[in-house]
PDB file of N, CA and C in Angstrom:
ATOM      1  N   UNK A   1     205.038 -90.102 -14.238  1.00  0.00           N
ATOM      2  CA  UNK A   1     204.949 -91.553 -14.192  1.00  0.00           C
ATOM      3  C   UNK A   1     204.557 -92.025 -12.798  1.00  0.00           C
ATOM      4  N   UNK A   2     204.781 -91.441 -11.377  1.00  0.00           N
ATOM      5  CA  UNK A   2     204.743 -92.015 -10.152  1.00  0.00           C
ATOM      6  C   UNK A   2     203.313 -91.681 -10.175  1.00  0.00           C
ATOM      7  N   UNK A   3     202.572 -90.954 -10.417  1.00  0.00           N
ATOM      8  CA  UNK A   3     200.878 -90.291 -10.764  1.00  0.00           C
ATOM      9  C   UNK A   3     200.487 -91.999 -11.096  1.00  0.00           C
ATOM     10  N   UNK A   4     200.241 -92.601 -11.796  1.00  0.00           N
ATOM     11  CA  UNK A   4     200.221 -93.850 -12.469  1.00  0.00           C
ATOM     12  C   UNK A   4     200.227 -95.016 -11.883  1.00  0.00           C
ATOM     13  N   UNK A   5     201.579 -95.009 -10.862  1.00  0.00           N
ATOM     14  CA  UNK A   5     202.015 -96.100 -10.117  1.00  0.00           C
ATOM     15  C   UNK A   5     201.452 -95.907  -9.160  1.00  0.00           C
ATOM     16  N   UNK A   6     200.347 -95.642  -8.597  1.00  0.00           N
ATOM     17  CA  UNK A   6     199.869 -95.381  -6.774  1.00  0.00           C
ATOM     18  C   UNK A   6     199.781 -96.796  -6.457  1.00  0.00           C
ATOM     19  N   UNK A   7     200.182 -97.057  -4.979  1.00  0.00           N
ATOM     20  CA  UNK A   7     200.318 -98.014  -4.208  1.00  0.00           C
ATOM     21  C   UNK A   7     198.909 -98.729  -3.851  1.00  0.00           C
ATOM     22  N   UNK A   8     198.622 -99.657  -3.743  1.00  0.00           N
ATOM     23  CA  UNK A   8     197.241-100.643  -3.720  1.00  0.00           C
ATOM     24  C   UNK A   8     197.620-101.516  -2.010  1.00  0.00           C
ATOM     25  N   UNK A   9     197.329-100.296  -1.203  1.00  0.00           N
ATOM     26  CA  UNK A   9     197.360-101.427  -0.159  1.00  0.00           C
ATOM     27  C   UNK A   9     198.726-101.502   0.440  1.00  0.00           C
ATOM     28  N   UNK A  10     198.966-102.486  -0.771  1.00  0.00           N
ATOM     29  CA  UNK A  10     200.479-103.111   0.094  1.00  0.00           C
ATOM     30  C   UNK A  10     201.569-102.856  -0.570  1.00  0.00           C
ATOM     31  N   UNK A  11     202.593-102.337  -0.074  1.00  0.00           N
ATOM     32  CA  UNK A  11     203.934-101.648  -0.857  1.00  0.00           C
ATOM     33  C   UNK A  11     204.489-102.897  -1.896  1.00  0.00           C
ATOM     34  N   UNK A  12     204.747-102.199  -2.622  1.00  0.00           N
ATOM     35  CA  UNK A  12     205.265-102.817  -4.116  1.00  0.00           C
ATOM     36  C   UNK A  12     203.551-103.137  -5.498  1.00  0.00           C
ATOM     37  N   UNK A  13     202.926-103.314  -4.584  1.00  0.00           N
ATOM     38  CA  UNK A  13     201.216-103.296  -5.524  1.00  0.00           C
ATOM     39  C   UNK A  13     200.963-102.251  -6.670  1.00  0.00           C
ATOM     40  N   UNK A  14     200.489-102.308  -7.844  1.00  0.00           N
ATOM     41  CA  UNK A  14     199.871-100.962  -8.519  1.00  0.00           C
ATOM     42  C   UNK A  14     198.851-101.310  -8.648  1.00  0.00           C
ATOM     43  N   UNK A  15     198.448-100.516  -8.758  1.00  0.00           N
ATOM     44  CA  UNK A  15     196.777 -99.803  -8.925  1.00  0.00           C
ATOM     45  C   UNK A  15     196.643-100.229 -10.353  1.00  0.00           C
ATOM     46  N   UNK A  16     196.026-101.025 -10.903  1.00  0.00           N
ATOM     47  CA  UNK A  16     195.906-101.049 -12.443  1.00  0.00           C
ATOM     48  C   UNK A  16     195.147 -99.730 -12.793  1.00  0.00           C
ATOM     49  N   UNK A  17     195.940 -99.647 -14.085  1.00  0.00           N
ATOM     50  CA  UNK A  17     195.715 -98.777 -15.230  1.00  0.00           C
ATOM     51  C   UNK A  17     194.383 -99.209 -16.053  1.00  0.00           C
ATOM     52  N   UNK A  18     193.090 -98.367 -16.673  1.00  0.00           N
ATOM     53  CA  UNK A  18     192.261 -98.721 -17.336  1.00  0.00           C
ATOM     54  C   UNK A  18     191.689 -97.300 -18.140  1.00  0.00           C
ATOM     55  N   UNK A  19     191.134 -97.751 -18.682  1.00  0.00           N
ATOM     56  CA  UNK A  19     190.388 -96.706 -19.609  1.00  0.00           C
ATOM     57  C   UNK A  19     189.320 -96.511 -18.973  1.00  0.00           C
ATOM     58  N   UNK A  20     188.388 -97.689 -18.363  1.00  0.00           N
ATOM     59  CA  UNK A  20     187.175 -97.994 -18.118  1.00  0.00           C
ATOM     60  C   UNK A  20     186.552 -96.620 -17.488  1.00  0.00           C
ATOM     61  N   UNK A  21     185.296 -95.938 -16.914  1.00  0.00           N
ATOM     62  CA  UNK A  21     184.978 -95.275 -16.402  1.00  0.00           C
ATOM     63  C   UNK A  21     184.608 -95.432 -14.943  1.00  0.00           C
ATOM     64  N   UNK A  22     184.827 -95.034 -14.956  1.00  0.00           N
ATOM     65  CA  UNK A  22     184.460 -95.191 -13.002  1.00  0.00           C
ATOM     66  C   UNK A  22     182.908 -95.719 -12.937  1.00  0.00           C
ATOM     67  N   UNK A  23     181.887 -94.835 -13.568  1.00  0.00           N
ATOM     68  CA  UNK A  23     180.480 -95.355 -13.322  1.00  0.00           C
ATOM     69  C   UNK A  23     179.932 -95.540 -15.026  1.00  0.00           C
ATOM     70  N   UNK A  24     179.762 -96.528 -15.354  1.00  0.00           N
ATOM     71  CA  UNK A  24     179.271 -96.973 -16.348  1.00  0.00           C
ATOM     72  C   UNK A  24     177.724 -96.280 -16.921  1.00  0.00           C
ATOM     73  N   UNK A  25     176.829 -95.699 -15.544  1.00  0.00           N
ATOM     74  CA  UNK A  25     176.069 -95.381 -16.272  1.00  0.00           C
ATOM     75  C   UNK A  25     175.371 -94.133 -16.256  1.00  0.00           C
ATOM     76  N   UNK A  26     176.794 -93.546 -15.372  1.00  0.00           N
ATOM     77  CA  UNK A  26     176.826 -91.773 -16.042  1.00  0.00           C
ATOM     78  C   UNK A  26     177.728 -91.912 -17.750  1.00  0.00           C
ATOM     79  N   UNK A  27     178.301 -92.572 -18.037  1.00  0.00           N
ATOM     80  CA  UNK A  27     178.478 -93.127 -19.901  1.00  0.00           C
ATOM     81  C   UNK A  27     177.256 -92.969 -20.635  1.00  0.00           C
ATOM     82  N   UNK A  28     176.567 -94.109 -20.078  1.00  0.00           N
ATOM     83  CA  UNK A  28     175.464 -94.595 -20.470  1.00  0.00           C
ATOM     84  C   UNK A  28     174.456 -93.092 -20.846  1.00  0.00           C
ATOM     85  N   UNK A  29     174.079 -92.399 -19.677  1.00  0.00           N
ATOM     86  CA  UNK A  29     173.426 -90.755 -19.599  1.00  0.00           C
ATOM     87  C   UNK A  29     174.102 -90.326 -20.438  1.00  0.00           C
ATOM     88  N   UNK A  30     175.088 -89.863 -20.800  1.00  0.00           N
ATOM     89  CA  UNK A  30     175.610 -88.820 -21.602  1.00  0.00           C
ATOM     90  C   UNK A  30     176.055 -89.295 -22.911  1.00  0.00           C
ATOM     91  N   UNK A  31     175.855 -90.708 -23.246  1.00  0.00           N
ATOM     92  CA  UNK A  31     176.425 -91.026 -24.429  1.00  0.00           C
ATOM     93  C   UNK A  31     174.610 -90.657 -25.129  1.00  0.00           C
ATOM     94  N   UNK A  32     173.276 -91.493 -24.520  1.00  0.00           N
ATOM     95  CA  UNK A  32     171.822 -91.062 -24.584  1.00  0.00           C
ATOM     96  C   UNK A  32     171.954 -89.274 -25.267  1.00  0.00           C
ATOM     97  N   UNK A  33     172.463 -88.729 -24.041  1.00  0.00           N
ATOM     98  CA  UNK A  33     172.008 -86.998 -24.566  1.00  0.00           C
ATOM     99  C   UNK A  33     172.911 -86.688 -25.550  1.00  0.00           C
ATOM    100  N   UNK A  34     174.102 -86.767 -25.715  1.00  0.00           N
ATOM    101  CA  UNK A  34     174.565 -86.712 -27.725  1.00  0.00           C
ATOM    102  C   UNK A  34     173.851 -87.265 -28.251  1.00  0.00           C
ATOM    103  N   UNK A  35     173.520 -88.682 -28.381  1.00  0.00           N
ATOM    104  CA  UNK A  35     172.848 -88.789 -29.467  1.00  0.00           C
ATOM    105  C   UNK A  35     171.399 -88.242 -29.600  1.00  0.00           C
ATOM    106  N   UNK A  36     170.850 -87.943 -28.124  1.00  0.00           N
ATOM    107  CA  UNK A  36     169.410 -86.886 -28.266  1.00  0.00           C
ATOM    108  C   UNK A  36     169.401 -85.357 -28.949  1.00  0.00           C
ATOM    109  N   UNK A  37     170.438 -85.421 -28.703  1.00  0.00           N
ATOM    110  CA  UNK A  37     170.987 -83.798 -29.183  1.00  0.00           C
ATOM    111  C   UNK A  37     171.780 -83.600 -30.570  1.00  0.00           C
ATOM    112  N   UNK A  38     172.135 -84.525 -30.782  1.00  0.00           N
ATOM    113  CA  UNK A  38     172.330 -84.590 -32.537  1.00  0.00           C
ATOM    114  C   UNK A  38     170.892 -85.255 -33.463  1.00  0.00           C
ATOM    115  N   UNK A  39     170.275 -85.595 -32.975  1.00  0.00           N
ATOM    116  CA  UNK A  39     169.104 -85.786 -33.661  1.00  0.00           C
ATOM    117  C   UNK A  39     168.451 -84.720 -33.888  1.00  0.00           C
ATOM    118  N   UNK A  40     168.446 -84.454 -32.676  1.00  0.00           N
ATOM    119  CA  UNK A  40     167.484 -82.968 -32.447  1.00  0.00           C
ATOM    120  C   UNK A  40     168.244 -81.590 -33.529  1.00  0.00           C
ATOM    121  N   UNK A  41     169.476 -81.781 -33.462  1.00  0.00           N
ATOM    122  CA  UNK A  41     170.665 -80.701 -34.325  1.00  0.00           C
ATOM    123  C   UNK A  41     169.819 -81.054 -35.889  1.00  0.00           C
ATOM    124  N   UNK A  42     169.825 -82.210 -36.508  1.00  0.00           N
ATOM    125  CA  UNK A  42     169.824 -83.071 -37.952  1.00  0.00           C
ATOM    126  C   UNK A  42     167.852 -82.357 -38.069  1.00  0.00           C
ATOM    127  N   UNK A  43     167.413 -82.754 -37.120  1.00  0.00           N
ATOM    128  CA  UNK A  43     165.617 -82.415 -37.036  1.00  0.00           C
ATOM    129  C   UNK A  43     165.511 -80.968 -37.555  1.00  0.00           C
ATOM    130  N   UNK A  44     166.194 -80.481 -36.942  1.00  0.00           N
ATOM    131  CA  UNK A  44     165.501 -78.867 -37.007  1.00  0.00           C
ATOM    132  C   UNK A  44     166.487 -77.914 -38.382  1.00  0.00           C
ATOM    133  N   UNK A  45     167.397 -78.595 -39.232  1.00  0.00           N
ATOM    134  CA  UNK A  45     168.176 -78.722 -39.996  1.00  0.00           C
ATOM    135  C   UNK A  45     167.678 -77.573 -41.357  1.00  0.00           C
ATOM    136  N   UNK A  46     166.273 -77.807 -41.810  1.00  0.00           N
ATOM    137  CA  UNK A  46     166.014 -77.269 -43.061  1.00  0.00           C
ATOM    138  C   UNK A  46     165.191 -75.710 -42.229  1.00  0.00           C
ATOM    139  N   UNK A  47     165.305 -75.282 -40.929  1.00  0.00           N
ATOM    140  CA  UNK A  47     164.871 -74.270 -40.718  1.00  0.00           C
ATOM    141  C   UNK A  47     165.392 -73.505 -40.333  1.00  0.00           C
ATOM    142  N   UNK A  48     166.851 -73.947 -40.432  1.00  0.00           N
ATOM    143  CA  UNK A  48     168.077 -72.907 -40.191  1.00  0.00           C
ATOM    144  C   UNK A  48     168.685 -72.286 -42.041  1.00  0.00           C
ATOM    145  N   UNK A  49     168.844 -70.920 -41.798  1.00  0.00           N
ATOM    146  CA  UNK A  49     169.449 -70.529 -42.980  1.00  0.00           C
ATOM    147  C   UNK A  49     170.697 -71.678 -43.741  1.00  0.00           C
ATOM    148  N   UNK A  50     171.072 -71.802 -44.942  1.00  0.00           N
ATOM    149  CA  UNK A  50     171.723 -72.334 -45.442  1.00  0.00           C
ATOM    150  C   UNK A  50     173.147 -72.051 -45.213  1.00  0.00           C
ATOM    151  N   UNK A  51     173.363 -70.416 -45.401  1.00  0.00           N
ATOM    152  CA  UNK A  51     174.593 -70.150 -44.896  1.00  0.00           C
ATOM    153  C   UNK A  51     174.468 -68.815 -43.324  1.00  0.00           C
ATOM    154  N   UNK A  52     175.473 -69.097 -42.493  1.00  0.00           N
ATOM    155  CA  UNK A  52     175.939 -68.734 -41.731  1.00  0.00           C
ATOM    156  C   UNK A  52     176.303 -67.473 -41.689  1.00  0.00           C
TER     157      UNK A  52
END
């Protein structure tokens, strides 16, 4: 829990808590290459054997 609470400056302050990402558009890059790369998975689909 003290991991969580880090001090902001001035004693008694927290650091808010977020989900958010630090850089929005390394997200942005890598959310692009899944979906480039599941297309590409679905594309090439009928030239892979049926079973495994």
């Amino acid at each position: 829990m003290d991991a969580m609470l880090m001090a902001a400056g001035t004693a008694g302050m927290v650091a808010e808590e977020t989900l958010d990402p630090v850089d929005w558009a390394d997200v942005q890059a890598l959310s692009h290459r899944i979906v480039d790369d599941a297309v590409d998975y679905l594309r090439d689909v009928r030239e892979r054997p049926v079973w495994q």
